[in-house]
C-alpha atoms as a PDB file:
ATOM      1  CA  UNK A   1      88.843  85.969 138.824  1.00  0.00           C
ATOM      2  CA  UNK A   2      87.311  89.022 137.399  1.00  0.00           C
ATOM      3  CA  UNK A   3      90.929  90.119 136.013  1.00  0.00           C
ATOM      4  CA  UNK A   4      91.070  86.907 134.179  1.00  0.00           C
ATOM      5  CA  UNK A   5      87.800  86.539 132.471  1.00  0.00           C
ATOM      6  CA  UNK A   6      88.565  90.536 131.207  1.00  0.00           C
ATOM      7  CA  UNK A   7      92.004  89.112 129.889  1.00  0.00           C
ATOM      8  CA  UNK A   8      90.511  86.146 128.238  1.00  0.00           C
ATOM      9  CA  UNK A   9      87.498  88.960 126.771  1.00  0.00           C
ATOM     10  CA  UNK A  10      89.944  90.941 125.704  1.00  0.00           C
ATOM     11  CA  UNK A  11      92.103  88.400 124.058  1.00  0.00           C
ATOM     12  CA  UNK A  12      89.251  86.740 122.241  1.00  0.00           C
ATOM     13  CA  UNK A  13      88.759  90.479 120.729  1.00  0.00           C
ATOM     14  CA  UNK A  14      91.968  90.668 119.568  1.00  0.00           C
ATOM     15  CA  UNK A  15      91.813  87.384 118.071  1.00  0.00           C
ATOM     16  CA  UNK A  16      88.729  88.352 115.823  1.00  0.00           C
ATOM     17  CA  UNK A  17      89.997  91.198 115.120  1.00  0.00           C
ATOM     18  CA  UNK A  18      92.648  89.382 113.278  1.00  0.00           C
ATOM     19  CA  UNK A  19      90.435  87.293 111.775  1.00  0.00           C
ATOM     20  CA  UNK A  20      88.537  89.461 110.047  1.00  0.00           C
ATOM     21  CA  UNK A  21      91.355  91.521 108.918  1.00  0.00           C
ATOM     22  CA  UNK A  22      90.173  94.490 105.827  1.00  0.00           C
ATOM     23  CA  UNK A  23      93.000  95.065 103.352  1.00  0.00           C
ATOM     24  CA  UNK A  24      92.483  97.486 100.508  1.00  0.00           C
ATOM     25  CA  UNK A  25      94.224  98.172  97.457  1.00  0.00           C
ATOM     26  CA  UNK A  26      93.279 100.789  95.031  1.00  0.00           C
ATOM     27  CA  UNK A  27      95.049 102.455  91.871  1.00  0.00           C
ATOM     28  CA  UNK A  28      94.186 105.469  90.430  1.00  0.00           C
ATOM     29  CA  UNK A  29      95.559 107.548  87.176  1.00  0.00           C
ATOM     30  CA  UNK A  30      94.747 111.251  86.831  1.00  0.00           C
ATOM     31  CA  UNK A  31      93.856 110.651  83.022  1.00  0.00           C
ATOM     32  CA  UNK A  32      93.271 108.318  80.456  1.00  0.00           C
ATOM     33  CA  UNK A  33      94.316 110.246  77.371  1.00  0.00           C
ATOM     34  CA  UNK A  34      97.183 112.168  77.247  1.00  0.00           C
ATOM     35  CA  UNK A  35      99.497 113.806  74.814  1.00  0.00           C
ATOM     36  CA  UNK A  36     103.546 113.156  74.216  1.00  0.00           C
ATOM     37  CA  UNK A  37     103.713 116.985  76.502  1.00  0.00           C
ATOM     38  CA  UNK A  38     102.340 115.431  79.329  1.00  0.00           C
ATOM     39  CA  UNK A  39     102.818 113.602  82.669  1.00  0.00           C
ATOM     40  CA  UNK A  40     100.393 111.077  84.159  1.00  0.00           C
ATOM     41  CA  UNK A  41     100.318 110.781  87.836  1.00  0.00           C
ATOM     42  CA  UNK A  42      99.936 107.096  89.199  1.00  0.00           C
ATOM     43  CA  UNK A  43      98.450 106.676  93.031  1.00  0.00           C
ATOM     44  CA  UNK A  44      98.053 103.245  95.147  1.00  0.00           C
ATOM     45  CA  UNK A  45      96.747 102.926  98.134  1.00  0.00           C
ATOM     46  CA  UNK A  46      96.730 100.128 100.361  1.00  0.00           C
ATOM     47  CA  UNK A  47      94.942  99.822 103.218  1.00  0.00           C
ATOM     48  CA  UNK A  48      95.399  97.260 105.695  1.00  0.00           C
ATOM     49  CA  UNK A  49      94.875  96.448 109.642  1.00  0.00           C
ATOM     50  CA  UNK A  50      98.025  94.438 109.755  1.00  0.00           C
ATOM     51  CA  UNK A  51     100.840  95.296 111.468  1.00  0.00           C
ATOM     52  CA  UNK A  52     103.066  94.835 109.095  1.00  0.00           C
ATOM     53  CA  UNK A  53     101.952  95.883 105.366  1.00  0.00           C
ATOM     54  CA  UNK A  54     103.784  94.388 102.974  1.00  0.00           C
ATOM     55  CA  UNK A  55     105.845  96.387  99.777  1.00  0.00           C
ATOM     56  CA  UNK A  56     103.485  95.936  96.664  1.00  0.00           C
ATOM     57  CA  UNK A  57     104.832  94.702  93.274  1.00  0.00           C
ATOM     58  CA  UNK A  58     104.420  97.594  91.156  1.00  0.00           C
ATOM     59  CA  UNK A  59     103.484  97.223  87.179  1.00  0.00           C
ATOM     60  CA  UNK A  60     106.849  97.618  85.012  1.00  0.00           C
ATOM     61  CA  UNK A  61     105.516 100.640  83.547  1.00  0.00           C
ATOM     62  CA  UNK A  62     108.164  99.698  80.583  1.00  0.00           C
ATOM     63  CA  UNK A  63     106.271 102.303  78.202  1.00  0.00           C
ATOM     64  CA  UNK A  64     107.057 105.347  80.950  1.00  0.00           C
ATOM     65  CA  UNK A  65     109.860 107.116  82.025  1.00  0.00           C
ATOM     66  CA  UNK A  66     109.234 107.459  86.037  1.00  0.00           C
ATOM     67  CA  UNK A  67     109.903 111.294  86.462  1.00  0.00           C
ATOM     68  CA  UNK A  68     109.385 111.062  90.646  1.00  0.00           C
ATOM     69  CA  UNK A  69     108.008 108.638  93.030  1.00  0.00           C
ATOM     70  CA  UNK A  70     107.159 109.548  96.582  1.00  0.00           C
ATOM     71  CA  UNK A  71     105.903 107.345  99.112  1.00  0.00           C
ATOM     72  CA  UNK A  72     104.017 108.184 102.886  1.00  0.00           C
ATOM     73  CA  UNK A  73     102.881 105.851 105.554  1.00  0.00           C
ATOM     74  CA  UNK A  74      99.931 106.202 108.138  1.00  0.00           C
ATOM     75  CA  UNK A  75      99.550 103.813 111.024  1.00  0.00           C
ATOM     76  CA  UNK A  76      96.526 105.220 113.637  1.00  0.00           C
ATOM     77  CA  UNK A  77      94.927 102.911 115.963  1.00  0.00           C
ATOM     78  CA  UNK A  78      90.945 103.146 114.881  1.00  0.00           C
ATOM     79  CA  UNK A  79      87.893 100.940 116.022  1.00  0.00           C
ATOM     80  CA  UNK A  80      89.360  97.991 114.045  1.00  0.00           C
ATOM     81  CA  UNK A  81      92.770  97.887 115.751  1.00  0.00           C
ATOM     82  CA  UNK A  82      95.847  99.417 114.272  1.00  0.00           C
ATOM     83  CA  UNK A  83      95.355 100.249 110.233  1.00  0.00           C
ATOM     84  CA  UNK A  84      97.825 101.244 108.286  1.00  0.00           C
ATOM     85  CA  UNK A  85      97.610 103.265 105.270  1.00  0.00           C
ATOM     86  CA  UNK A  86     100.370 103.116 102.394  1.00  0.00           C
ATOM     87  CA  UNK A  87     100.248 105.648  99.357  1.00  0.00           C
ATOM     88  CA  UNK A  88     102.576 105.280  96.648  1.00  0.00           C
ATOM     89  CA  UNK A  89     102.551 108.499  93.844  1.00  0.00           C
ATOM     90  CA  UNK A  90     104.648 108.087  90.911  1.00  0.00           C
ATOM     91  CA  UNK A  91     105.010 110.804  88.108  1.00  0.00           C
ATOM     92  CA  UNK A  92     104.920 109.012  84.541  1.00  0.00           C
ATOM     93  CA  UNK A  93     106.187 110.945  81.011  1.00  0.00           C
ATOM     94  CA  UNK A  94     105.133 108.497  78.147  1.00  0.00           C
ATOM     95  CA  UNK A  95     108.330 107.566  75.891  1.00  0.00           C
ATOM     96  CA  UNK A  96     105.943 107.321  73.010  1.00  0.00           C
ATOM     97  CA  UNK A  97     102.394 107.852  71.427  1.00  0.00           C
ATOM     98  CA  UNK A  98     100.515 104.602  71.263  1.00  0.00           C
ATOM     99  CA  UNK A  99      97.884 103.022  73.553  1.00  0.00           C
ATOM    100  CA  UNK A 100      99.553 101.336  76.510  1.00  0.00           C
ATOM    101  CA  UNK A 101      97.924  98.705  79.293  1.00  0.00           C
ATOM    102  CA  UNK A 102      99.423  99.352  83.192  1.00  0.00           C
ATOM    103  CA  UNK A 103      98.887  95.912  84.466  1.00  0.00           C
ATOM    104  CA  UNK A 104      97.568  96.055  88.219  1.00  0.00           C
ATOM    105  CA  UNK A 105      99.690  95.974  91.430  1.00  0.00           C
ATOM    106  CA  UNK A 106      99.744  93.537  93.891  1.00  0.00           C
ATOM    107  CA  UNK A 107     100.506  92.421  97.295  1.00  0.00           C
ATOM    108  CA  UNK A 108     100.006  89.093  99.428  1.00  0.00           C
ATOM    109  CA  UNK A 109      99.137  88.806 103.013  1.00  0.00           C
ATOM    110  CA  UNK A 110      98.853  85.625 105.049  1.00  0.00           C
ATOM    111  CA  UNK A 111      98.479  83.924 101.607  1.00  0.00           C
ATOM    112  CA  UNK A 112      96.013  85.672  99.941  1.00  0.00           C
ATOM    113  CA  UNK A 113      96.762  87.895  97.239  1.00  0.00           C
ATOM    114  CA  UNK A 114      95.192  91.491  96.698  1.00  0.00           C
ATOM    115  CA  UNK A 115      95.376  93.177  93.457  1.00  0.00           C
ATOM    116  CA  UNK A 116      94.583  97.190  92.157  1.00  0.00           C
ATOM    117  CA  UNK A 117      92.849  98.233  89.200  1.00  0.00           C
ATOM    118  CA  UNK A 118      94.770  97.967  85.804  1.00  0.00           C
ATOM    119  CA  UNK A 119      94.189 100.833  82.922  1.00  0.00           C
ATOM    120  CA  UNK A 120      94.270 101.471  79.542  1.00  0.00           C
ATOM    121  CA  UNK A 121      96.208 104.675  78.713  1.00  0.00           C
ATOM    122  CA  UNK A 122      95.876 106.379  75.197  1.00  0.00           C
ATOM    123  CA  UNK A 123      99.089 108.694  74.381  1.00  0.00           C
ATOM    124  CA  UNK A 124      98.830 111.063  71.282  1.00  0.00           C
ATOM    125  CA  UNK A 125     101.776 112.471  69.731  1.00  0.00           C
ATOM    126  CA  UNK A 126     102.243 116.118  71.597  1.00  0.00           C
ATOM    127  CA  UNK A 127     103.899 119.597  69.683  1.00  0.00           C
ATOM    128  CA  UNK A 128     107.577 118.462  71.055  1.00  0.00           C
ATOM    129  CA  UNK A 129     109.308 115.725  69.358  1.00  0.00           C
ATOM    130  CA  UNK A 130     110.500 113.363  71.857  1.00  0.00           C
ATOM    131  CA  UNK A 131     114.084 112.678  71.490  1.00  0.00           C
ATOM    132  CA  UNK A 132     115.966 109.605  71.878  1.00  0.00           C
ATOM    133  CA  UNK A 133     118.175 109.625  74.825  1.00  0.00           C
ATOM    134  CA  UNK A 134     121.404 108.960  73.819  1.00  0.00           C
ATOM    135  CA  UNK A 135     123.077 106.034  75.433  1.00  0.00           C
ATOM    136  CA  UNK A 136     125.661 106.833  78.421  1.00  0.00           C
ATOM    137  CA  UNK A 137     129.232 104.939  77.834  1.00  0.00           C
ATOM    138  CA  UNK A 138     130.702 104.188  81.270  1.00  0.00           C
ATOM    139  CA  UNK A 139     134.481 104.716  80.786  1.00  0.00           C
ATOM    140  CA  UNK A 140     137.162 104.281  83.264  1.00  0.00           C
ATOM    141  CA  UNK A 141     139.244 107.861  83.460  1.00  0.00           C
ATOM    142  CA  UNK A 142     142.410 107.974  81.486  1.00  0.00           C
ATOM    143  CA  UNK A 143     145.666 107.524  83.882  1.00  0.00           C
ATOM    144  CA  UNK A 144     146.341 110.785  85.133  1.00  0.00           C
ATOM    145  CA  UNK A 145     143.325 112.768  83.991  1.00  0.00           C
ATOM    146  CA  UNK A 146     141.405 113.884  87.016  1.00  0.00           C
ATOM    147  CA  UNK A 147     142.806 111.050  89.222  1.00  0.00           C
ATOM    148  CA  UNK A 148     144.054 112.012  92.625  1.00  0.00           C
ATOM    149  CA  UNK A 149     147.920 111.663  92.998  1.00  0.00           C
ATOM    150  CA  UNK A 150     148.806 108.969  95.566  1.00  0.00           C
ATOM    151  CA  UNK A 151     152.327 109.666  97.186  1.00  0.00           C
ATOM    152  CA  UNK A 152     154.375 107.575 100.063  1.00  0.00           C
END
């Protein structure tokens, strides 16, 4: 008797535990204003006590060249439960002066969806001139240049 009533405690626990799951989702940019020179380093995190966290949809970032992304998971069991932490860090290099918008990323769990902060990023022109990368032509190798030999 007593074993079941601690099953059935500890179930209900578990239950509301799920039920009043936290999620978090936060961006953050190391600067605002930046120069043509520079990089820009873009964090998310997203916390969640879920045991599975789902991938977030990530802006475009269209008006950046992504330079390096890295990406670390945490999973600890705290007073909630299990919570697992996702942070995302990518490394931005504007392609351009102007004044750019990074639309907010988002995720969905059990239907709802959770979205970060969005910002407004002012790039001035820096002392370097950025150069147009010229576009890569994907050829097929001539016959016999640098093509292994195949004998029966």
């Amino acid at each position: 008797m007593k074993k079941t009533v601690i099953f059935s405690i500890i179930t209900i626990l578990c239950f509301c535990a799920n039920a009043f799951a936290e999620v978090s989702i936060k961006a953050e940019v190391d600067k605002l204003n930046l120069t043509t020179d520079e990089v820009l380093t873009y964090k998310l995190t997203i916390t969640a006590t879920e045991k599975n966290v789902p991938q977030p949809q990530l802006p475009s970032f269209s008006d950046f060249l992504v330079i390096s992304q890295s990406k670390t998971s945490n999973f600890s069991f705290a007073g909630k439960g299990l919570e697992g932490t996702i942070v995302l860090n990518l490394i931005l290099a504007p392609q351009s002066a102007g004044e750019f918008h990074i639309e907010p990323a988002t995720f969905k769990i059990k239907n709802k969806t959770y979205s970060s902060e969005s910002f407004r990023i002012k790039v001035r022109q820096g002392k370097a001139r950025i150069k147009p990368q010229p576009e890569k032509k994907h050829r097929l190798p001539e016959e016999g240049a640098g093509m292994p030999r195949i004998t029966l």
